[in-house]
N, C-alpha and C. Protein backbone atom coordinates (compact mmCIF):
# COMPACT_ATOMS: atom_id res chain seq x y z
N UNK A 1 18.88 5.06 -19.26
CA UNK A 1 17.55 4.60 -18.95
C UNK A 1 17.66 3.32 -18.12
N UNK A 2 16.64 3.12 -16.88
CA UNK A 2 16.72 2.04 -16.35
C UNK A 2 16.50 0.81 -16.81
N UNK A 3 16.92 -0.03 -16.36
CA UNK A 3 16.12 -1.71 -17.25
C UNK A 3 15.90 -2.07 -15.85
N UNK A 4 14.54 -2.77 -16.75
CA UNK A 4 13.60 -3.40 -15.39
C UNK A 4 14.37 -4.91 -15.97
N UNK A 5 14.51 -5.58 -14.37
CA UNK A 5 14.68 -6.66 -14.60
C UNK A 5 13.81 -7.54 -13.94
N UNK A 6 13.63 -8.96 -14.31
CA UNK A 6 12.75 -9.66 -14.43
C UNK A 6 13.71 -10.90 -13.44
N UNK A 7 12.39 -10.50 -12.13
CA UNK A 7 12.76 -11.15 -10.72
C UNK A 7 13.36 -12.85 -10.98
N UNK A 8 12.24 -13.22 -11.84
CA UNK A 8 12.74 -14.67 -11.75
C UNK A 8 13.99 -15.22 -12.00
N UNK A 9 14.40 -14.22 -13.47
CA UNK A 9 15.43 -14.38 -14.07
C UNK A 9 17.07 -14.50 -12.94
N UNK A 10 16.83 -13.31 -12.35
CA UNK A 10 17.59 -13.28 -11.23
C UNK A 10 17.53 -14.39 -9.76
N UNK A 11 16.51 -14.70 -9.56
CA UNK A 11 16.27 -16.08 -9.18
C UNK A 11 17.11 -17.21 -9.28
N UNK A 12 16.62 -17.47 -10.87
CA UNK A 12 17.04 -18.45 -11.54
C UNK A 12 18.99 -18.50 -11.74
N UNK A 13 19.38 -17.59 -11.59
CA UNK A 13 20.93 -17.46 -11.93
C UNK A 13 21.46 -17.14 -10.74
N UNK A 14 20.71 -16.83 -9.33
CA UNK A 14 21.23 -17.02 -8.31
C UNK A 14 21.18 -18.89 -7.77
N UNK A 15 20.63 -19.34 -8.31
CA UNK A 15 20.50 -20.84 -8.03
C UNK A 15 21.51 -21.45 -8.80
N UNK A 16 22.03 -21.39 -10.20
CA UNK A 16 22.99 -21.76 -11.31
C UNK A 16 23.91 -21.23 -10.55
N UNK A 17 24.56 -20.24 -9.69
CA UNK A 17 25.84 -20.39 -8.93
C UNK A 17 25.56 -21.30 -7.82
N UNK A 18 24.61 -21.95 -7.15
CA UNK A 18 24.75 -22.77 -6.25
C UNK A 18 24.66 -24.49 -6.66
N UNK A 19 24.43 -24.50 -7.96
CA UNK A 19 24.06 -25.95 -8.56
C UNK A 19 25.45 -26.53 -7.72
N UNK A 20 25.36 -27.94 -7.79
CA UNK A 20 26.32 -29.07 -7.41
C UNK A 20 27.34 -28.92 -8.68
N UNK A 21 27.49 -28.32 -9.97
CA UNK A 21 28.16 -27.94 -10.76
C UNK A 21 27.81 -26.65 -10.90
N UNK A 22 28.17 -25.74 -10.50
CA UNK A 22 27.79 -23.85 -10.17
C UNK A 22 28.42 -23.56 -11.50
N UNK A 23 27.50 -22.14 -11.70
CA UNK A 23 28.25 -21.90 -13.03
C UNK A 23 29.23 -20.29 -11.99
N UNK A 24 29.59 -19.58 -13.04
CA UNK A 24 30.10 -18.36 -12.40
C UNK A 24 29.08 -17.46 -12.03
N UNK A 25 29.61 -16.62 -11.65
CA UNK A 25 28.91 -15.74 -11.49
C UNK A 25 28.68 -14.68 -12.87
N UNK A 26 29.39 -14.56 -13.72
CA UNK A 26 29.93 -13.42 -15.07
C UNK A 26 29.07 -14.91 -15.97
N UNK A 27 28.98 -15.81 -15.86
CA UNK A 27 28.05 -16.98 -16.57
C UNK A 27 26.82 -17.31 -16.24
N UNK A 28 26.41 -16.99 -15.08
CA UNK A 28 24.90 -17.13 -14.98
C UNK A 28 24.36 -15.26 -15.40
N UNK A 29 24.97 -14.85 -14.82
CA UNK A 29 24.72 -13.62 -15.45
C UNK A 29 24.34 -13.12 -16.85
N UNK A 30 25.44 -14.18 -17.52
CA UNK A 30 24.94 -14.25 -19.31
C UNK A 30 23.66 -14.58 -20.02
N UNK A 31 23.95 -15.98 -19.23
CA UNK A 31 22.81 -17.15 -19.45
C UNK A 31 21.68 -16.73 -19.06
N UNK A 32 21.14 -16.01 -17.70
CA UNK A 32 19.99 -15.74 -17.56
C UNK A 32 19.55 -13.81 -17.92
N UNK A 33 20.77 -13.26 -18.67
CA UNK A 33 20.42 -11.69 -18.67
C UNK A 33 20.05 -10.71 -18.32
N UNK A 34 20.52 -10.87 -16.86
CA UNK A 34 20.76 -10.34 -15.54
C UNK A 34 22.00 -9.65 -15.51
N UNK A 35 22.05 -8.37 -15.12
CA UNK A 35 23.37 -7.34 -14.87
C UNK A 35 24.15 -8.38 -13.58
N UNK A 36 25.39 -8.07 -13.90
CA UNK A 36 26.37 -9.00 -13.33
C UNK A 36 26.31 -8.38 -11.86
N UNK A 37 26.13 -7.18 -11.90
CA UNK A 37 26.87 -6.30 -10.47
C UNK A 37 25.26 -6.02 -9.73
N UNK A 38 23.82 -6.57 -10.58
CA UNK A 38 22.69 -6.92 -9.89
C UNK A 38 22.78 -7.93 -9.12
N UNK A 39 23.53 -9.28 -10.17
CA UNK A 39 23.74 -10.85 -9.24
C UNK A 39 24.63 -10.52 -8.24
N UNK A 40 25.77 -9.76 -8.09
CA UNK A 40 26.72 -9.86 -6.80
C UNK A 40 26.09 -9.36 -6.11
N UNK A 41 25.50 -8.60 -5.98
CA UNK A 41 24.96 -7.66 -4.76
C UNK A 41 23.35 -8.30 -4.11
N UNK A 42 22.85 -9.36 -4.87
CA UNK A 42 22.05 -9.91 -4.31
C UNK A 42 22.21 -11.26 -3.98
N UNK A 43 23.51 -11.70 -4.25
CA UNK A 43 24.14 -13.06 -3.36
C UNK A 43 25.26 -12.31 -2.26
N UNK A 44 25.41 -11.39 -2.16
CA UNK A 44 25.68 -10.52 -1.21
C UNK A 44 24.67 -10.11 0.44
N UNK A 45 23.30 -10.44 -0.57
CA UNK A 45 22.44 -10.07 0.50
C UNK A 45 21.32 -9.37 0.58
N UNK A 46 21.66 -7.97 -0.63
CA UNK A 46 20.84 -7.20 -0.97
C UNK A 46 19.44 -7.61 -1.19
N UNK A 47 18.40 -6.40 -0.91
CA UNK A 47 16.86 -7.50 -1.44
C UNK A 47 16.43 -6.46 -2.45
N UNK A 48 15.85 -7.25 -2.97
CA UNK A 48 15.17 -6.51 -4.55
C UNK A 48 14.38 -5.34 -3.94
N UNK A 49 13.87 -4.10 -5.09
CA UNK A 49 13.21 -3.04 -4.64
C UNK A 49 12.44 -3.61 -4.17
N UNK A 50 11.71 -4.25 -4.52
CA UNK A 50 9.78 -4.66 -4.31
C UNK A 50 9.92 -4.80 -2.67
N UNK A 51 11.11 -5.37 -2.35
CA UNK A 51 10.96 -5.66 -0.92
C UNK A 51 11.91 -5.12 0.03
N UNK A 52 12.21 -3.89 -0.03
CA UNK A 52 12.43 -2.68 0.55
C UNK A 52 11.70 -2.17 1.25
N UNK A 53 11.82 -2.05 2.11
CA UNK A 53 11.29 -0.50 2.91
C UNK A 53 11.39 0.66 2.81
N UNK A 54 10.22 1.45 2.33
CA UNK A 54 10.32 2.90 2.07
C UNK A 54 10.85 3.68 3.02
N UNK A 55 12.09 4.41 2.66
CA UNK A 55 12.38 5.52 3.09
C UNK A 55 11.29 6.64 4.07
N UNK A 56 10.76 6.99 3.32
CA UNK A 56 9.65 7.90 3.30
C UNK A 56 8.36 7.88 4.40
N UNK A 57 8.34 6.32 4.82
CA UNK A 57 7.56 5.82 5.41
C UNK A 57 7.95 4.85 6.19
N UNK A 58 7.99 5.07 7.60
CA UNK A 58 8.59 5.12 8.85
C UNK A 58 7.92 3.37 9.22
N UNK A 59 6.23 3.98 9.14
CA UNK A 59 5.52 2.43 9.80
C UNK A 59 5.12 1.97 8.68
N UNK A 60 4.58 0.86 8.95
CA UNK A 60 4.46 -0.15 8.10
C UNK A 60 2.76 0.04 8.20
N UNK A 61 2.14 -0.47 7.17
CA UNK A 61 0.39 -0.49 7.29
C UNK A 61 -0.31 -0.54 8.56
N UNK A 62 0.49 -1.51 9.09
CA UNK A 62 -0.13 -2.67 10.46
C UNK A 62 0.08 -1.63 11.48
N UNK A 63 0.93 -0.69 11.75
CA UNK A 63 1.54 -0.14 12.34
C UNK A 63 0.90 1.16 12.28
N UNK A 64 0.61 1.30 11.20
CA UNK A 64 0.02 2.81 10.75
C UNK A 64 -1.38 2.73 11.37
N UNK A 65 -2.16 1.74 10.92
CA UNK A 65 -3.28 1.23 11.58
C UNK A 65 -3.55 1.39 13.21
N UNK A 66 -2.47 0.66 13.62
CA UNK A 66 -2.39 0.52 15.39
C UNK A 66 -2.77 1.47 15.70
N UNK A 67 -1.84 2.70 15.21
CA UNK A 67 -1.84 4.26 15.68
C UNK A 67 -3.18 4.56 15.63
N UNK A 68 -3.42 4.74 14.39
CA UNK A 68 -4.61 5.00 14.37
C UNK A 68 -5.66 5.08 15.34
N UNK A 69 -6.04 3.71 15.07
CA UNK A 69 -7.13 2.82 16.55
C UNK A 69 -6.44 3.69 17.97
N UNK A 70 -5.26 3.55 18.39
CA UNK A 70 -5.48 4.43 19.52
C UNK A 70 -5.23 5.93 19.75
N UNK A 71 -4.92 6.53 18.59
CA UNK A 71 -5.51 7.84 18.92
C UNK A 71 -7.14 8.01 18.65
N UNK A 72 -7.84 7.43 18.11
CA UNK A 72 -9.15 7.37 18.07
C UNK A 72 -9.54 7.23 19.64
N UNK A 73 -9.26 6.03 20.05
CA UNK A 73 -9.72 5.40 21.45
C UNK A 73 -9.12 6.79 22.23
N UNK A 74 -8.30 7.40 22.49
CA UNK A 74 -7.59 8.18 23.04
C UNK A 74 -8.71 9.34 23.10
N UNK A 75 -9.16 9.82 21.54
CA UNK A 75 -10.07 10.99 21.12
C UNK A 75 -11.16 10.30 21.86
N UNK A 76 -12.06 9.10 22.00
CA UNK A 76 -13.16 9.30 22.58
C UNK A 76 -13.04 9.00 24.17
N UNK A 77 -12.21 8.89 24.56
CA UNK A 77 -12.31 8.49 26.22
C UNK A 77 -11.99 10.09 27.10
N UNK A 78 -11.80 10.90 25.58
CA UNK A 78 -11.27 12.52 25.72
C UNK A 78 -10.18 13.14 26.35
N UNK A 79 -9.01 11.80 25.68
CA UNK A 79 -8.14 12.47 26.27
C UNK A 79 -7.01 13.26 24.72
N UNK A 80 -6.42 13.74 24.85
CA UNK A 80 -5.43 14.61 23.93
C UNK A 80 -4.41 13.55 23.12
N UNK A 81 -4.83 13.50 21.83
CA UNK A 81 -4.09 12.70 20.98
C UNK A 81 -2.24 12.87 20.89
């Protein structure tokens, strides 16, 4: 089963490896109860789901929108979407 983890937490123990006295990485991991191989891979670089880009979905809202508006404009000036 998945465990949701709790953004801040991971936050917070990505900052405890950068303190002016850093803890480890296998120690902030403890301390804040965060999967260890979640913290490497997001001081690695990785970005949390929430801020992913769907697969599934190519444009973005803003983007989806644009389209929109000009195949509309397109449909009434009568030309072929």
């Amino acid at each position: 089963m998945a465990r949701t983890i709790d953004e801040g937490r991971v936050l917070l123990a990505i900052q405890a490896t950068k303190q002016p006295k850093p803890l480890s990485l296998r120690r902030a991991a403890q301390a804040y109860d965060v999967p260890f191989s979640t913290l490497r891979r997001r001081l690695q670089g990785s970005q949390p789901q929430a801020g992913r880009r769907d697969k599934q979905r190519p444009l973005t809202i803003l983007e989806e929108e644009e389209l929109i508006r000009y195949i509309i404009d397109l449909d009434s000036r009568g030309f072929s979407p």
